[in-house]
Protein backbone atom coordinates (compact mmCIF):
# COMPACT_ATOMS: atom_id res chain seq x y z
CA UNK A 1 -2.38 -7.85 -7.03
CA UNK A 2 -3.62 -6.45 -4.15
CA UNK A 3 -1.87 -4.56 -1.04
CA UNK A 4 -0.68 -7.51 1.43
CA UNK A 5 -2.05 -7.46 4.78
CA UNK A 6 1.42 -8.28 6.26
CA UNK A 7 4.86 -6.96 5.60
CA UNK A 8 6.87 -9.44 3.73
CA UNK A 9 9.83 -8.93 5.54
CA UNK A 10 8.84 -8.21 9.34
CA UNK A 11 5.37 -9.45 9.37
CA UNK A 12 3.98 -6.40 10.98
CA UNK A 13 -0.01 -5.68 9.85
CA UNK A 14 -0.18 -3.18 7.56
CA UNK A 15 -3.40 -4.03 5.28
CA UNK A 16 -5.41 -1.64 7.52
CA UNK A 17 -3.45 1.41 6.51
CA UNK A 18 -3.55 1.50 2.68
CA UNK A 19 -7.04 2.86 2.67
CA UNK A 20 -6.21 5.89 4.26
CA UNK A 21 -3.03 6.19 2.56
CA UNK A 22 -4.26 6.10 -0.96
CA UNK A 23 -6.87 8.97 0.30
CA UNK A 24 -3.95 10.88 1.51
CA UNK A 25 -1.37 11.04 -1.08
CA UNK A 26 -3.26 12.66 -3.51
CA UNK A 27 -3.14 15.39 -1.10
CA UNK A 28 0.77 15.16 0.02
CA UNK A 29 4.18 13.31 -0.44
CA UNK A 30 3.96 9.68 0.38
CA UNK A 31 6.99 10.36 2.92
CA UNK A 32 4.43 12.99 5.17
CA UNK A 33 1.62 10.11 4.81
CA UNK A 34 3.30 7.61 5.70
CA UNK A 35 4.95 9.54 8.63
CA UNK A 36 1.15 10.34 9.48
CA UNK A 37 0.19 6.91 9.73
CA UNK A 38 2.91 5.69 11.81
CA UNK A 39 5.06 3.55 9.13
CA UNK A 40 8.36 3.93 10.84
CA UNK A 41 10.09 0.29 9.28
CA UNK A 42 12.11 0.87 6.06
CA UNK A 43 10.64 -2.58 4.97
CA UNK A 44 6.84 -1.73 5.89
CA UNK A 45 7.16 2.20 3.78
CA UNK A 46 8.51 -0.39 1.33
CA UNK A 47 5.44 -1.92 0.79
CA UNK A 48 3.36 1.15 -0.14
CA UNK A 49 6.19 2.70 -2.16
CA UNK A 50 6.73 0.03 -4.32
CA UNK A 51 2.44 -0.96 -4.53
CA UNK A 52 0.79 -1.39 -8.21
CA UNK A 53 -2.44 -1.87 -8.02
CA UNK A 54 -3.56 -3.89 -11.29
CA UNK A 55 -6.84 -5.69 -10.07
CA UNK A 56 -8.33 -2.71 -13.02
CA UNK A 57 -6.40 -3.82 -15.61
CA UNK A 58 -6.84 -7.61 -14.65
CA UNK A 59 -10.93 -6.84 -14.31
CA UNK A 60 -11.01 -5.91 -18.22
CA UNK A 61 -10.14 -9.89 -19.23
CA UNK A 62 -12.89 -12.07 -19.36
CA UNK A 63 -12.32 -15.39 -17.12
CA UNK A 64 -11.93 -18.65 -18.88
C-alpha cells in the first residue's frame, strides 16, 4: 500500500513529507525526523510509525 496523503484520523496532509522522511531515518531515530519535519499530532507520527511499504513485494506477482 502506499503512504496516504491524508491522516486518517485528523485529515491533515502529510503525503508530502514521507519522501524526506524515508531519506532521513536511515540517518537518525524516527522520533528526531519526525520532530524535524514538523509532525507534532500523535495520530499524524502514527502514520509513518506504523507505514509498510509492500508495493515491492506486490510488483513480483504477475497481474491477471
Amino acid at each position: 500500500m502506499e503512504f496516504p496523503v491524508r491522516c486518517f484520523t485528523c485529515g491533515s496532509v502529510i503525503g508530502h513529507l514521507y519522501e524526506p522522511y524515508k531519506a532521513s531515518v536511515a540517518d537518525k531515530k524516527p522520533e528526531a525526523t519526525l520532530d524535524e519535519l514538523g509532525v507534532d499530532r500523535y495520530c499524524c507520527r502514527r502514520m509513518f510509525m506504523s507505514h509498510v511499504d509492500i508495493v515491492p513485494n506486490v510488483l513480483r506477482y504477475p497481474r491477471v
